[in-house]
N, C-alpha and C. Protein backbone atom coordinates (compact mmCIF):
# COMPACT_ATOMS: atom_id res chain seq x y z
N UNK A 1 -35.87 -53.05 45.29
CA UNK A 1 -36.77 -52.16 45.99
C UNK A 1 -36.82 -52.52 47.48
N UNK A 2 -36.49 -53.84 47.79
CA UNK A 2 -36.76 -54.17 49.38
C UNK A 2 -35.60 -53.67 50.07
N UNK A 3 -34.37 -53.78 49.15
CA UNK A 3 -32.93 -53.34 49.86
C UNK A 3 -33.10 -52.09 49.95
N UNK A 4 -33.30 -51.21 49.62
CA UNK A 4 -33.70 -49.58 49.72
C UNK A 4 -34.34 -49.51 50.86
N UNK A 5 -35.64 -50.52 50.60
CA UNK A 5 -36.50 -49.92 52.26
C UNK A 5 -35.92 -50.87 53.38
N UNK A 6 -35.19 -51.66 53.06
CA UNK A 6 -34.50 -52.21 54.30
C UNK A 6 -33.35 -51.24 54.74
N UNK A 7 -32.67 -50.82 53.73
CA UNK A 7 -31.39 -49.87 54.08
C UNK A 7 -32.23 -48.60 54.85
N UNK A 8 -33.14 -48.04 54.65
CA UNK A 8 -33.84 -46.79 54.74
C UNK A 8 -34.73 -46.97 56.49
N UNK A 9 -34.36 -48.02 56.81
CA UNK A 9 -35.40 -48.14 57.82
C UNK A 9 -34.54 -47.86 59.12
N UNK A 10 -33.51 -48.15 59.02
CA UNK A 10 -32.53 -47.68 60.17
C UNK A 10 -32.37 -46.20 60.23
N UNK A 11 -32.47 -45.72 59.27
CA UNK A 11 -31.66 -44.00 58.99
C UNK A 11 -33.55 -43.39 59.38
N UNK A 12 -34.19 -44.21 59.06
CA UNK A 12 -36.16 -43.39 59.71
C UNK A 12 -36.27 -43.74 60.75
N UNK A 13 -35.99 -44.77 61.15
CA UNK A 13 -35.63 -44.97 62.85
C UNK A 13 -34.87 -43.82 63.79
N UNK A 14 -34.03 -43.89 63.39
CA UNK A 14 -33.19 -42.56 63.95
C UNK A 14 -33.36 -41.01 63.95
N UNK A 15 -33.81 -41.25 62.59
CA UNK A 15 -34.89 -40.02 62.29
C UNK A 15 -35.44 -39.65 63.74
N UNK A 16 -36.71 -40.07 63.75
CA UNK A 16 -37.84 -40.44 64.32
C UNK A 16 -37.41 -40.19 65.69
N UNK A 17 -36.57 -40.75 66.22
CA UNK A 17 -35.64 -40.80 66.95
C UNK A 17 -35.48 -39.46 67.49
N UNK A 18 -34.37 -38.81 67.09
CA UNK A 18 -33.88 -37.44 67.23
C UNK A 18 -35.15 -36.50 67.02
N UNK A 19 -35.92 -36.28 66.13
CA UNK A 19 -37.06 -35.22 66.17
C UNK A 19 -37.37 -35.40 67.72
N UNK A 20 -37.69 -36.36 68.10
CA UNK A 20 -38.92 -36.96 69.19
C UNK A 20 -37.90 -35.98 70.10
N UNK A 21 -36.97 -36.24 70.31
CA UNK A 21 -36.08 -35.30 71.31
C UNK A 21 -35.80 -33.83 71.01
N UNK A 22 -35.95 -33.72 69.95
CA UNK A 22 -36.02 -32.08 69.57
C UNK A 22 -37.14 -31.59 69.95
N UNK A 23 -38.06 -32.35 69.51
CA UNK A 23 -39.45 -31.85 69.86
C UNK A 23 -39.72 -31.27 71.61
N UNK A 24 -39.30 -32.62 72.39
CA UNK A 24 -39.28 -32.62 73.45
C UNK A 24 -38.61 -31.18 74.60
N UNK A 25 -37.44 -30.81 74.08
CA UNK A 25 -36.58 -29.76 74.43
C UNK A 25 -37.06 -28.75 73.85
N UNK A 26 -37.82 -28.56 72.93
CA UNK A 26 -38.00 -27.16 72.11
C UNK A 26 -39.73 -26.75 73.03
N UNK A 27 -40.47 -27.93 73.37
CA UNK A 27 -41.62 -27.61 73.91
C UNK A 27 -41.33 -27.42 75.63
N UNK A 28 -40.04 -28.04 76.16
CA UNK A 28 -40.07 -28.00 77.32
C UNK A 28 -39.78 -26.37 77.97
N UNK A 29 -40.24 -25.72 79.43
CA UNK A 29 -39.94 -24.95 79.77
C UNK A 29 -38.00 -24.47 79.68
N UNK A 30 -37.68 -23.18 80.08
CA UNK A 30 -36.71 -22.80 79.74
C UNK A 30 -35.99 -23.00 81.49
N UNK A 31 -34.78 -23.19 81.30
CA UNK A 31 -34.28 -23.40 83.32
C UNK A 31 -33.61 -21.97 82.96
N UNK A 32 -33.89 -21.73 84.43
CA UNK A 32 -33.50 -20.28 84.98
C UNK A 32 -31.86 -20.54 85.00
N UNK A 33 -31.92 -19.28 84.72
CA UNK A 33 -30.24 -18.76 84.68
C UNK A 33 -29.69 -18.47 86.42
N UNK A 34 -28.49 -19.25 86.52
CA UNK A 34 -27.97 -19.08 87.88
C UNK A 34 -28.31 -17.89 88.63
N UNK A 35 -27.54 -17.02 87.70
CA UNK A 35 -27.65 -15.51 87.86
C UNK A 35 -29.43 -14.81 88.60
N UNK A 36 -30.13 -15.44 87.73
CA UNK A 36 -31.67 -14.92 87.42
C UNK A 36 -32.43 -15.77 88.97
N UNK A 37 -31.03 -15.60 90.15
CA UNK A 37 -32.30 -16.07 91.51
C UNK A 37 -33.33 -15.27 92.24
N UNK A 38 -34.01 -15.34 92.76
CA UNK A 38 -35.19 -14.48 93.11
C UNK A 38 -34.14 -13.04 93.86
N UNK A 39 -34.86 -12.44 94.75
CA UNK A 39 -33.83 -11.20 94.81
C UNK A 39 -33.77 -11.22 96.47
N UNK A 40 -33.05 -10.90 97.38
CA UNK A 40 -33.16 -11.21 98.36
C UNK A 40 -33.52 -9.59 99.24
N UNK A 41 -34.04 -9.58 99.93
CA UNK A 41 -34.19 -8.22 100.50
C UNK A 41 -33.02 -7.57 101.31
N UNK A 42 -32.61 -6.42 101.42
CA UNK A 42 -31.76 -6.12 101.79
C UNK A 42 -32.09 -5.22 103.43
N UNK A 43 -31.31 -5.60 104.73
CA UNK A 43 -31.51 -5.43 105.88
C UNK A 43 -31.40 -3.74 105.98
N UNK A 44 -32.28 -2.83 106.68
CA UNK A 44 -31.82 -1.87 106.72
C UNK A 44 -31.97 -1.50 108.07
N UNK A 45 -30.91 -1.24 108.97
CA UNK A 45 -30.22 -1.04 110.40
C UNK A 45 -30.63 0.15 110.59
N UNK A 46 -31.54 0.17 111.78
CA UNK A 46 -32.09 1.45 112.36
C UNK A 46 -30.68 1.75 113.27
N UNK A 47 -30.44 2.82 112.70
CA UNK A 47 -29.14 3.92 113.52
C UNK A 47 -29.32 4.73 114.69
N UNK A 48 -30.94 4.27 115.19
CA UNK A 48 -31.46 5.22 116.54
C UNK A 48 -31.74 6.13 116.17
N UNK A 49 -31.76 7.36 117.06
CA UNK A 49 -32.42 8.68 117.44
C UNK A 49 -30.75 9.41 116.79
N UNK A 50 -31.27 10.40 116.06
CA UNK A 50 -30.08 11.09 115.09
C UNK A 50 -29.50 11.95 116.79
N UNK A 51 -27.95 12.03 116.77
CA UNK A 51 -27.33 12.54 117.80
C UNK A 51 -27.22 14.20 117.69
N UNK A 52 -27.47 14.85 118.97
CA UNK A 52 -27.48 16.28 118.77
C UNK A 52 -26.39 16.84 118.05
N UNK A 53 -26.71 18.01 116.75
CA UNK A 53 -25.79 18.47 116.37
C UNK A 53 -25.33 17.79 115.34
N UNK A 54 -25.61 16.59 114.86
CA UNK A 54 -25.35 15.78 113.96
C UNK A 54 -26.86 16.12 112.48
N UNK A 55 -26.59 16.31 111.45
CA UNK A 55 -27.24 16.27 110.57
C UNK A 55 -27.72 15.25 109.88
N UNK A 56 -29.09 15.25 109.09
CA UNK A 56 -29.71 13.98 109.17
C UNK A 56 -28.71 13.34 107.76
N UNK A 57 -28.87 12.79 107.25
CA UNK A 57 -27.98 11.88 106.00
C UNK A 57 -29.32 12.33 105.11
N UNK A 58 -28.36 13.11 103.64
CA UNK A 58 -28.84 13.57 102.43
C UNK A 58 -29.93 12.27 101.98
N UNK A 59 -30.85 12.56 101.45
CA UNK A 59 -31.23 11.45 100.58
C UNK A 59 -30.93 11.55 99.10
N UNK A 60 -31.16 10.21 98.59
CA UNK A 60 -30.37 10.53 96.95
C UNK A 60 -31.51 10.88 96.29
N UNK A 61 -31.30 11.41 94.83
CA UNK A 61 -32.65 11.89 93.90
C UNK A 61 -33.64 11.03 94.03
N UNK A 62 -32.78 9.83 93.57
CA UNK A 62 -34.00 8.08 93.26
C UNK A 62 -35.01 8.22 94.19
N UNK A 63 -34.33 8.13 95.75
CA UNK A 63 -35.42 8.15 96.90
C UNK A 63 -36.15 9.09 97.28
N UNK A 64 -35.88 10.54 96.52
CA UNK A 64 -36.42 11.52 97.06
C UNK A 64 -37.99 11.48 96.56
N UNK A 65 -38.02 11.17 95.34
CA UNK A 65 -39.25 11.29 95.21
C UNK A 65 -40.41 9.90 95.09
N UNK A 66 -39.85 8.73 95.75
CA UNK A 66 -40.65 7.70 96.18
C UNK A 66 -42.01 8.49 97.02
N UNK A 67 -42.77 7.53 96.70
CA UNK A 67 -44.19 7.48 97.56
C UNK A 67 -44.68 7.13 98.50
């Protein structure tokens, strides 16, 4: 009976062991995906005063009906 719990005490050690690290990773937050960086704003270049005779630039559906 002692050789059992002597044999058994290394393999519950390790046990014990590995949960503790499962545990650890399964409760820890998740790391952001490379991909998933914040979003950066995009520059938009005032083209001046529209030139005579020149027509203004279509807008697309998406923007047409923003607020």
């Amino acid at each position: 009976m002692i050789a059992v719990a002597v044999l058994l005490l290394p393999a519950l050690g390790v046990l014990l062991f590995v949960m503790d690290r499962v545990e650890d990773r399964l409760a820890a937050r998740p790391s952001t995906a490379r991909h998933a960086r914040k979003r950066h704003l995009r520059l938009v270049h005032d083209a001046g005063p529209p030139a005579a005779g020149r027509l203004p630039a279509r807008r697309s559906r998406r923007h047409g009906k923003a607020a």
